[in-house]
Protein backbone atom coordinates (compact mmCIF):
# COMPACT_ATOMS: atom_id res chain seq x y z
CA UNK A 1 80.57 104.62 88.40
CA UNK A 2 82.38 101.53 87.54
CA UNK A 3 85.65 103.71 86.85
CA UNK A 4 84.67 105.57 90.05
CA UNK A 5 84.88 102.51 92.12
CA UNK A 6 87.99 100.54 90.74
CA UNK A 7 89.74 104.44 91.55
CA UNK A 8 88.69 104.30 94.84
CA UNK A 9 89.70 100.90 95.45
CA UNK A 10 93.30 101.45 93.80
CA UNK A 11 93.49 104.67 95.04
CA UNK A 12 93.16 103.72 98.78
CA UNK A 13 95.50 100.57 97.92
CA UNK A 14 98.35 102.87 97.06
CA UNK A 15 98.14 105.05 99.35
CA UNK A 16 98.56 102.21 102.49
CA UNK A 17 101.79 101.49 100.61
CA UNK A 18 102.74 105.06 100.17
CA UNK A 19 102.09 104.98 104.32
CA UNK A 20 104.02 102.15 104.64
CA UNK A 21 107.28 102.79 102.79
CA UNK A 22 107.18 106.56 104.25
CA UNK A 23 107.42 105.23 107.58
CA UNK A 24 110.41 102.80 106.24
CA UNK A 25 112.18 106.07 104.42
CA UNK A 26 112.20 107.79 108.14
CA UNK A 27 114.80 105.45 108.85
CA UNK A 28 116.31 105.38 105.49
CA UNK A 29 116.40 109.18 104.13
CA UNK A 30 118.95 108.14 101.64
CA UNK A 31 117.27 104.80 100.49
CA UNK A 32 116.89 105.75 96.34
CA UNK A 33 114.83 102.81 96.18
CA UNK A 34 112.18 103.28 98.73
CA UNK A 35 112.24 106.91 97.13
CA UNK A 36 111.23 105.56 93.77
CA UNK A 37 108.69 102.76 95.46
CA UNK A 38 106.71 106.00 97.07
CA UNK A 39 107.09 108.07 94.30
CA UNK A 40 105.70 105.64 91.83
CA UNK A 41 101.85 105.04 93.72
CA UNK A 42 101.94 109.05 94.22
CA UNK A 43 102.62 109.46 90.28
CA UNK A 44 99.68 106.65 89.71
CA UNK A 45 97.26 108.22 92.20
CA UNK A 46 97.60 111.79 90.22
CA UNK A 47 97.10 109.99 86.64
CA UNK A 48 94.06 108.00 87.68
CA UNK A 49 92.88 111.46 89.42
CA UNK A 50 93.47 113.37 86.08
CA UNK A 51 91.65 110.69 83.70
CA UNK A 52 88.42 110.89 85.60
CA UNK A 53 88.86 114.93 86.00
CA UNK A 54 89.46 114.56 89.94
CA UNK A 55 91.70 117.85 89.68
CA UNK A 56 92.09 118.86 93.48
CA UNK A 57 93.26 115.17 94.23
CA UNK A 58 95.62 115.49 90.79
CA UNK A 59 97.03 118.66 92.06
CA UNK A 60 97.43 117.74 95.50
CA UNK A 61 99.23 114.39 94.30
CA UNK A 62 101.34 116.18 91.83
CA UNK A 63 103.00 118.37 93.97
CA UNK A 64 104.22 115.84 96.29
CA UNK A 65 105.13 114.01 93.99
CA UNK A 66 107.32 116.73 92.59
CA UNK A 67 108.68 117.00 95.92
CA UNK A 68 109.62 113.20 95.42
CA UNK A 69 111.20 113.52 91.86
CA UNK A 70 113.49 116.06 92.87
CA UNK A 71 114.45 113.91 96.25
CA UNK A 72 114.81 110.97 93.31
CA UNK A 73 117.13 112.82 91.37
CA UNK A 74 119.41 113.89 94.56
CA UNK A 75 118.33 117.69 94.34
CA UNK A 76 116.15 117.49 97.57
CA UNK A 77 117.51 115.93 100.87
CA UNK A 78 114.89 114.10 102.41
CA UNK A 79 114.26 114.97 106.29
CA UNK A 80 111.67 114.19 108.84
CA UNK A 81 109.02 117.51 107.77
CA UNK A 82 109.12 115.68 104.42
CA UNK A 83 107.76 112.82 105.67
CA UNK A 84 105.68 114.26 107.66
CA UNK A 85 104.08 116.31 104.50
CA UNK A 86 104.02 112.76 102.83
CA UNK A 87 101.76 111.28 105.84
CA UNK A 88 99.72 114.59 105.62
CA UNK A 89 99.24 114.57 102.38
CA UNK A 90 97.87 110.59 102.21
CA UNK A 91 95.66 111.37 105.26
CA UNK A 92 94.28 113.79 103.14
CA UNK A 93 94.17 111.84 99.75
CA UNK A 94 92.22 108.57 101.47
CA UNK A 95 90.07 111.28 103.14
CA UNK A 96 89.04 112.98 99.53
CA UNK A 97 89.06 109.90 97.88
CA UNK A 98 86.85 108.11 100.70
CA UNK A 99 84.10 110.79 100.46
CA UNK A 100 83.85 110.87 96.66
CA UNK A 101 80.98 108.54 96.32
CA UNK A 102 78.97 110.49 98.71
CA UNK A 103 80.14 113.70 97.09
CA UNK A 104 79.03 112.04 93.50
CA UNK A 105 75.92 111.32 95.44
CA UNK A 106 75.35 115.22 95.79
CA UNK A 107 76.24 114.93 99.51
CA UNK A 108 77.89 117.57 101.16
CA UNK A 109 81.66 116.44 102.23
CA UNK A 110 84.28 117.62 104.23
CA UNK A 111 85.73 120.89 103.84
CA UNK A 112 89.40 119.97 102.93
CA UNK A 113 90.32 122.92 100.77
CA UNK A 114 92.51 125.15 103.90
CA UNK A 115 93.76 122.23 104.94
CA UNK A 116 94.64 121.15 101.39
CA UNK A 117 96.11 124.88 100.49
CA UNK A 118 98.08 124.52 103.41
CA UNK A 119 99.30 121.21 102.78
CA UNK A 120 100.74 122.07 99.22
CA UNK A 121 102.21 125.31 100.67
CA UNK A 122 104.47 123.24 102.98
CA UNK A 123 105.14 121.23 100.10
CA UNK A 124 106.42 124.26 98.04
CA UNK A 125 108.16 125.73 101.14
CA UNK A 126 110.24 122.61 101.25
CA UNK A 127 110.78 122.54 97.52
CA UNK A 128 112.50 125.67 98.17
CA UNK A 129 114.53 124.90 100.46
CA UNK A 130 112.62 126.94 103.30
CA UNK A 131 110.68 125.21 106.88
CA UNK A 132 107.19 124.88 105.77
CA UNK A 133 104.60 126.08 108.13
CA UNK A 134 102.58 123.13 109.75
CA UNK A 135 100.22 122.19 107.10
CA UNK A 136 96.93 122.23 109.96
CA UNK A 137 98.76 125.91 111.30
CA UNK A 138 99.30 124.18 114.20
CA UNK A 139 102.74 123.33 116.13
CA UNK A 140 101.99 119.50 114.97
CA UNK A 141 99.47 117.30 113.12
CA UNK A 142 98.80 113.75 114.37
CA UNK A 143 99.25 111.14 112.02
CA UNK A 144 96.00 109.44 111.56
CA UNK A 145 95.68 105.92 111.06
CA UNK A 146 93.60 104.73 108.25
CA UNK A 147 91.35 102.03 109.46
CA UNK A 148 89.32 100.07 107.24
CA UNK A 149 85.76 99.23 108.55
CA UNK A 150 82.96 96.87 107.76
CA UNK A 151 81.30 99.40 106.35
CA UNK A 152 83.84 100.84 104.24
CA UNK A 153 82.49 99.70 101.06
CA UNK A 154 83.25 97.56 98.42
CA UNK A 155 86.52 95.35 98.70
CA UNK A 156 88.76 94.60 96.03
CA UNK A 157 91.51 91.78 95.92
CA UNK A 158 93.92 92.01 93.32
CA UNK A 159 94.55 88.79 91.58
CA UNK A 160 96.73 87.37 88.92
CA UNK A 161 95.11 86.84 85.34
CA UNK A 162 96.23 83.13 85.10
CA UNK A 163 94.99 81.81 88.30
CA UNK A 164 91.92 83.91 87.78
CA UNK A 165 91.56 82.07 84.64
CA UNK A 166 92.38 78.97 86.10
CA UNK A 167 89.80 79.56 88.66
CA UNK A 168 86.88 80.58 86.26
CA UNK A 169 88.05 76.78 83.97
CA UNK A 170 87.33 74.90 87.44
CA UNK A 171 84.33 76.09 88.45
């Protein structure tokens, strides 16, 4: 559970930044380093996933980050359905990785696996080169913003080791 919870909390804390730097890439498609700043938290997000056996969030993860490598190493122009798959894909990430202490729980969650077939079928389609089909089958998807509530759960606040130390030798 412990494991569980520092996931959640570092999952949900990389993807705002993935959310954050896609929306700065929009304007920069060329920008190698915001390319390797969102590929990085994607490539974290699917290792954490795969060391606690989270294998549709692993999946889903690794094949945008794919999508990212080969944009990285200058074989895949990025262009605005990229980023849109990007936003997609971390609306759907927070949304997994939100429900998986009620899941753990034995609570039903959200059905995400069309939506998440669909999502990583764009992602291929644009691997190859080809327009990918709306990942929701729709004309467009509104991006949703990921608001953090009272009730969200536990917080976390990252904080250095030496003023954490230097904390605990005060009090």
């Amino acid at each position: 559970p412990e494991m569980a919870g520092l996931f959640i909390a570092d999952g949900l804390d990389h993807l705002g930044t993935i959310e954050a730097i896609a929306l700065q890439l929009e304007s920069a498609p060329g920008d190698t380093k915001l390319l390797n700043d969102l590929f990085r938290p994607f490539h974290t997000v699917k290792g954490n996933a795969g060391v606690l056996g989270l294998t549709t969030i692993q999946e889903l993860a690794h094949k945008v980050e794919t999508l990212l490598d080969l944009a990285r190493s200058g074989e895949h122009q990025i262009q605005r359905a990229d980023i849109d798959v990007v936003l997609n894909a971390v609306d759907l990430l927070t949304l997994m990785i939100r429900e998986l202490p009620a899941r753990a729980a034995g609570q039903p969650g959200s059905d995400v696996a069309d939506r998440r077939l669909r999502l990583m079928s764009a992602v291929d389609a644009l691997i190859a080169g080809t327009d990918p089909a709306p990942p929701d089958g729709s004309p467009t998807e509104p991006v949703a913003q990921t608001h953090v509530t009272a009730d969200a759960g536990p917080h976390t606040v990252k904080v250095d080791m030496r003023t954490l130390d230097s904390l605990v030798d005060m009090v």
